[in-house]
N, C-alpha and C. Protein backbone atom coordinates (compact mmCIF):
# COMPACT_ATOMS: atom_id res chain seq x y z
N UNK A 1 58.97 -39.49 263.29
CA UNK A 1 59.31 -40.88 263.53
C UNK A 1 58.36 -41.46 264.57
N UNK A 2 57.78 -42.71 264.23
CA UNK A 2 57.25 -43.69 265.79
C UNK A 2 57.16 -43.57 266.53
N UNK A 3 58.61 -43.38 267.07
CA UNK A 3 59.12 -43.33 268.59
C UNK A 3 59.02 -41.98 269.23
N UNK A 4 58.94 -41.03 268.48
CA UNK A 4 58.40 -39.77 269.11
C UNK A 4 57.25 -40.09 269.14
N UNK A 5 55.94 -40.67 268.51
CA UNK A 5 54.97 -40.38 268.85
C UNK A 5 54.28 -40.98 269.42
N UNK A 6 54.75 -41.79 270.25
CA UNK A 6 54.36 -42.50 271.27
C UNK A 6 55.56 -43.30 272.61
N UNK A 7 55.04 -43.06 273.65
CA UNK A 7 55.99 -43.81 274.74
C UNK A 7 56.39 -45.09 275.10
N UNK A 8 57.28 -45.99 275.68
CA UNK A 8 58.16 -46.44 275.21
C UNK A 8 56.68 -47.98 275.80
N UNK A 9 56.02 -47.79 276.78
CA UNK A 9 55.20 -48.63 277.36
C UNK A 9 53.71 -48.68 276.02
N UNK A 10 53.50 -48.15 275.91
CA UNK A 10 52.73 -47.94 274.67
C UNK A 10 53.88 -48.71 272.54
N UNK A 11 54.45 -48.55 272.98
CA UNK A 11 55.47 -48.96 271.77
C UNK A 11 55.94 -50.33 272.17
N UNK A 12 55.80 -50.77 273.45
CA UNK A 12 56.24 -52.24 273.65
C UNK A 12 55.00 -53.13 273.57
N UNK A 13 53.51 -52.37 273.12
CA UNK A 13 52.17 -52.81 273.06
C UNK A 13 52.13 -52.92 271.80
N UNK A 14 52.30 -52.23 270.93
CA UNK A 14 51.94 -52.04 269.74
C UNK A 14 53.10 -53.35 268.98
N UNK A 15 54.24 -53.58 269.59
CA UNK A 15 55.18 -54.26 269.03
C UNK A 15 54.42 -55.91 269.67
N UNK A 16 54.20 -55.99 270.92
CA UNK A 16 53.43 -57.54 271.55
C UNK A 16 52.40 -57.29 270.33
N UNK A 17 51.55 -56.78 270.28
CA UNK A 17 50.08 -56.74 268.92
C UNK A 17 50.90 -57.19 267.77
N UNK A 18 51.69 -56.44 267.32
CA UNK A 18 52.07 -57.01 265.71
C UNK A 18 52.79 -58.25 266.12
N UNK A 19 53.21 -58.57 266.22
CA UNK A 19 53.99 -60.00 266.47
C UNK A 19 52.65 -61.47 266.86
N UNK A 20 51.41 -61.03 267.52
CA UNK A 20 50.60 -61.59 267.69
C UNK A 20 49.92 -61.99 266.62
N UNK A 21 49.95 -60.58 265.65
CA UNK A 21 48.66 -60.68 264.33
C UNK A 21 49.62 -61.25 263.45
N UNK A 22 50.94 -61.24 263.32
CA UNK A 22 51.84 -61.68 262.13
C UNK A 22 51.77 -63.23 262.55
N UNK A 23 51.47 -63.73 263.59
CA UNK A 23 51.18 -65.06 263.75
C UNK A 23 50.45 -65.86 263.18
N UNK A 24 49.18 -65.27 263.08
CA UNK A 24 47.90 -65.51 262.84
C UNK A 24 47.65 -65.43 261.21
N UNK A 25 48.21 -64.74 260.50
CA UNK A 25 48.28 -64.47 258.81
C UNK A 25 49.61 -65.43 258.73
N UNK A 26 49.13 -66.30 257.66
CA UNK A 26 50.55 -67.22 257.06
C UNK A 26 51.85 -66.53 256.35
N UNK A 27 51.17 -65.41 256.10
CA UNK A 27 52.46 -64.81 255.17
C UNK A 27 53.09 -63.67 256.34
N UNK A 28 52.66 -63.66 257.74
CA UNK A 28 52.99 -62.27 258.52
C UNK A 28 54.15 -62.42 259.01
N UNK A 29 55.31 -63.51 258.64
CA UNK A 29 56.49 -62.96 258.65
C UNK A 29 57.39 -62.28 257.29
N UNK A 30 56.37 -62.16 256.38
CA UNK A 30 57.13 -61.48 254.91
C UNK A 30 56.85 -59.89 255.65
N UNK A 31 57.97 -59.31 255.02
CA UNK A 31 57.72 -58.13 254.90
C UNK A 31 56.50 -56.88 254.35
N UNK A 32 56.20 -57.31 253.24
CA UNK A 32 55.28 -56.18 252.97
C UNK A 32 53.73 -57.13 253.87
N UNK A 33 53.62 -57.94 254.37
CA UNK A 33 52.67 -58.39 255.47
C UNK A 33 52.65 -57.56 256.75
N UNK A 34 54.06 -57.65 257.36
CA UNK A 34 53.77 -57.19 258.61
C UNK A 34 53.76 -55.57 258.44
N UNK A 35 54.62 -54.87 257.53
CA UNK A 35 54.17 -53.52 256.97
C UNK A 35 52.70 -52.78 257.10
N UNK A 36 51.59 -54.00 256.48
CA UNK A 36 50.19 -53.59 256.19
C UNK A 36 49.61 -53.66 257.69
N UNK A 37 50.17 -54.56 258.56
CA UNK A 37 49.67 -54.92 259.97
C UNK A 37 49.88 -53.64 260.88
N UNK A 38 51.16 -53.59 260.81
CA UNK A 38 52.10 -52.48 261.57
C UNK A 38 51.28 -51.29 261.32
N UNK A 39 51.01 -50.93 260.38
CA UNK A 39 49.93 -49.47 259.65
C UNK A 39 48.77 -49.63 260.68
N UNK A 40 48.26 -50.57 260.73
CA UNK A 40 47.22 -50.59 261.30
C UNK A 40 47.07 -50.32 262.60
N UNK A 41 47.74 -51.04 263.16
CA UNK A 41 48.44 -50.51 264.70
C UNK A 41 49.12 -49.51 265.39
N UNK A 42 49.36 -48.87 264.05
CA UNK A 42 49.82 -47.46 264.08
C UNK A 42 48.65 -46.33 264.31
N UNK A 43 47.51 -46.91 263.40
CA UNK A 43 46.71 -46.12 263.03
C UNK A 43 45.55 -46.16 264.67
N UNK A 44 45.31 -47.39 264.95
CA UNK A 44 44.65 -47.42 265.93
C UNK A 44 45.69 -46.51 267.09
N UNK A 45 46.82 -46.94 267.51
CA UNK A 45 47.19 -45.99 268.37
C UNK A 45 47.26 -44.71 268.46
N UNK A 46 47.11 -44.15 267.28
CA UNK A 46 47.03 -42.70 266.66
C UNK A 46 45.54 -41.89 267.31
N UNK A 47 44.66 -43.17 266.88
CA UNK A 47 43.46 -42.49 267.54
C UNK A 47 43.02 -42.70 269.00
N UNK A 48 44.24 -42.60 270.02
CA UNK A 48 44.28 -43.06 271.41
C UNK A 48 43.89 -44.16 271.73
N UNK A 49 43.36 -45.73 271.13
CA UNK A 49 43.41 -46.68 271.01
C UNK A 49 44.59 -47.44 271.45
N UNK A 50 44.94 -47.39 272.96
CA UNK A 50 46.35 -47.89 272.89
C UNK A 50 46.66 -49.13 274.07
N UNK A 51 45.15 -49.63 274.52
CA UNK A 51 45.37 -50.97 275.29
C UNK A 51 46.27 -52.32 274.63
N UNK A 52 46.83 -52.92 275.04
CA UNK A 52 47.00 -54.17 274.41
C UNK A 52 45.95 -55.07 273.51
N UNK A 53 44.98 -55.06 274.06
CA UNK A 53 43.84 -55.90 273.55
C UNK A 53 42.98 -54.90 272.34
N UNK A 54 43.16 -53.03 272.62
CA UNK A 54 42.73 -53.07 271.60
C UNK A 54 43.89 -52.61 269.99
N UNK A 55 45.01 -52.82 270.64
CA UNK A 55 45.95 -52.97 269.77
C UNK A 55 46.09 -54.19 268.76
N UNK A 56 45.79 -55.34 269.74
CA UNK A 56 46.07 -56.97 269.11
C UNK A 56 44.78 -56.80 268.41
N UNK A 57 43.26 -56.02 268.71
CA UNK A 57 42.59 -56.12 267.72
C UNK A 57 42.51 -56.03 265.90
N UNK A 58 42.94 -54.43 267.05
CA UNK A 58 43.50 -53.76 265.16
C UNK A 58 44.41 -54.79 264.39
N UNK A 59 45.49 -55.49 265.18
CA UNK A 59 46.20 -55.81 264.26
C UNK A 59 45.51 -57.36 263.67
N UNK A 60 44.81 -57.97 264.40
CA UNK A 60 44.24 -58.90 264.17
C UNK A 60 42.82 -58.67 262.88
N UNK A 61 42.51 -57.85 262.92
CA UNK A 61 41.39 -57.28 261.81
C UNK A 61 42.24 -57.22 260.50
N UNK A 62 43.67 -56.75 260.61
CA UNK A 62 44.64 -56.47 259.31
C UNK A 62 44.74 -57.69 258.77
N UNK A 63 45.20 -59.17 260.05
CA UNK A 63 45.93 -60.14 259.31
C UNK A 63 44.65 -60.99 258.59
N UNK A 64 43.56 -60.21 259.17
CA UNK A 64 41.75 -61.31 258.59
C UNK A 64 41.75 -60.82 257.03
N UNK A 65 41.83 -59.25 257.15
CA UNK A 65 41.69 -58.19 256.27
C UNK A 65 42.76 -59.08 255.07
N UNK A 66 44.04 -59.17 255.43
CA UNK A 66 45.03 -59.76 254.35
C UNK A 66 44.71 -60.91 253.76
N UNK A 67 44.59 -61.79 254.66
CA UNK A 67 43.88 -63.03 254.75
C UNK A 67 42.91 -63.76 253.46
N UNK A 68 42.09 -62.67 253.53
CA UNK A 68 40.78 -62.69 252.69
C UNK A 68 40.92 -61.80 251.46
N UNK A 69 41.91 -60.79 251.40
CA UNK A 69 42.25 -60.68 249.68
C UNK A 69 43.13 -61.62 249.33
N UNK A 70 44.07 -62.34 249.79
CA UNK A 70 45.00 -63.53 249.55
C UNK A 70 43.79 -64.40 248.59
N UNK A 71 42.78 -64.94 249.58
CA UNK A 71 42.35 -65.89 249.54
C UNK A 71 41.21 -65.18 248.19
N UNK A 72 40.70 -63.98 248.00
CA UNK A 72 40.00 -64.00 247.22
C UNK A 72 40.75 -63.99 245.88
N UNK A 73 41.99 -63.29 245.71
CA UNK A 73 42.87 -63.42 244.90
C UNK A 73 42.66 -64.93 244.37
N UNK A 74 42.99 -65.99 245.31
CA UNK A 74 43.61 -67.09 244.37
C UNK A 74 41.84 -67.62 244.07
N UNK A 75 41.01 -67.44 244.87
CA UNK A 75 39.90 -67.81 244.07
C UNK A 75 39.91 -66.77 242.84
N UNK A 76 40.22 -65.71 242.36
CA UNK A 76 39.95 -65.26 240.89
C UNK A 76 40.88 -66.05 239.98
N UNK A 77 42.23 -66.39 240.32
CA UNK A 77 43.14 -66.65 239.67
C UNK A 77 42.69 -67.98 239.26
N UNK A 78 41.89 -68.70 240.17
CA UNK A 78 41.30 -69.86 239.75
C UNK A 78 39.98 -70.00 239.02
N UNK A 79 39.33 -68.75 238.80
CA UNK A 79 38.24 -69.46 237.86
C UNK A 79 36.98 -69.39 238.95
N UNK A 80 36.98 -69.19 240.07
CA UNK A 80 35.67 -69.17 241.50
C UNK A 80 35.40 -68.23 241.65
N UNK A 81 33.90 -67.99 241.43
CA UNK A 81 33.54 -66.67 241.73
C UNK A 81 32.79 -66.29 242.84
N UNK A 82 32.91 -67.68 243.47
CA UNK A 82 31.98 -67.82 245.03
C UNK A 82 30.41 -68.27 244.99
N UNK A 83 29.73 -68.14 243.34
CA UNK A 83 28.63 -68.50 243.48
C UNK A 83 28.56 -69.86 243.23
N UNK A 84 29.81 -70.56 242.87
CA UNK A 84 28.97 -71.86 242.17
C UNK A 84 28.75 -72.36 243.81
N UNK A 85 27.84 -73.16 243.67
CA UNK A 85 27.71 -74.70 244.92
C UNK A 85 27.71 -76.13 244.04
């Protein structure tokens, strides 16, 4: 579980980060959003990565990361393949 694997000052970082990056992505209060964020922030803390700032990174790279398949999504769904001008 989480909470074993990390301490409670470190887990109140990782929780300020996701709540920051779920801001920033339009969809980061749906669930399977903040899920993909949360991973991420997991993952950076995993690899001793565990400042605030470079927590809010990671999670901020997820909500760009989401962001931009959203957005490439609805450009396919529409017919844009990015080259026209």
């Amino acid at each position: 579980m989480i909470t074993q694997a990390f301490d409670s000052r470190t887990m109140a970082k990782m929780k300020e980060a996701l709540e920051r990056a779920c801001l920033l992505h339009p969809a980061g209060g749906e669930h399977d959003a903040r899920r993909m964020i949360a991973s991420k922030i997991i993952e950076c803390a995993h690899r001793g990565n565990t400042s605030l700032i470079e927590l809010t990174e990671a999670g901020y790279a997820a909500s760009l990361q989401l962001t931009a398949s959203v957005d490439g999504a609805a450009d396919h769904d529409n017919g844009y393949s990015g080259l026209e001008h």
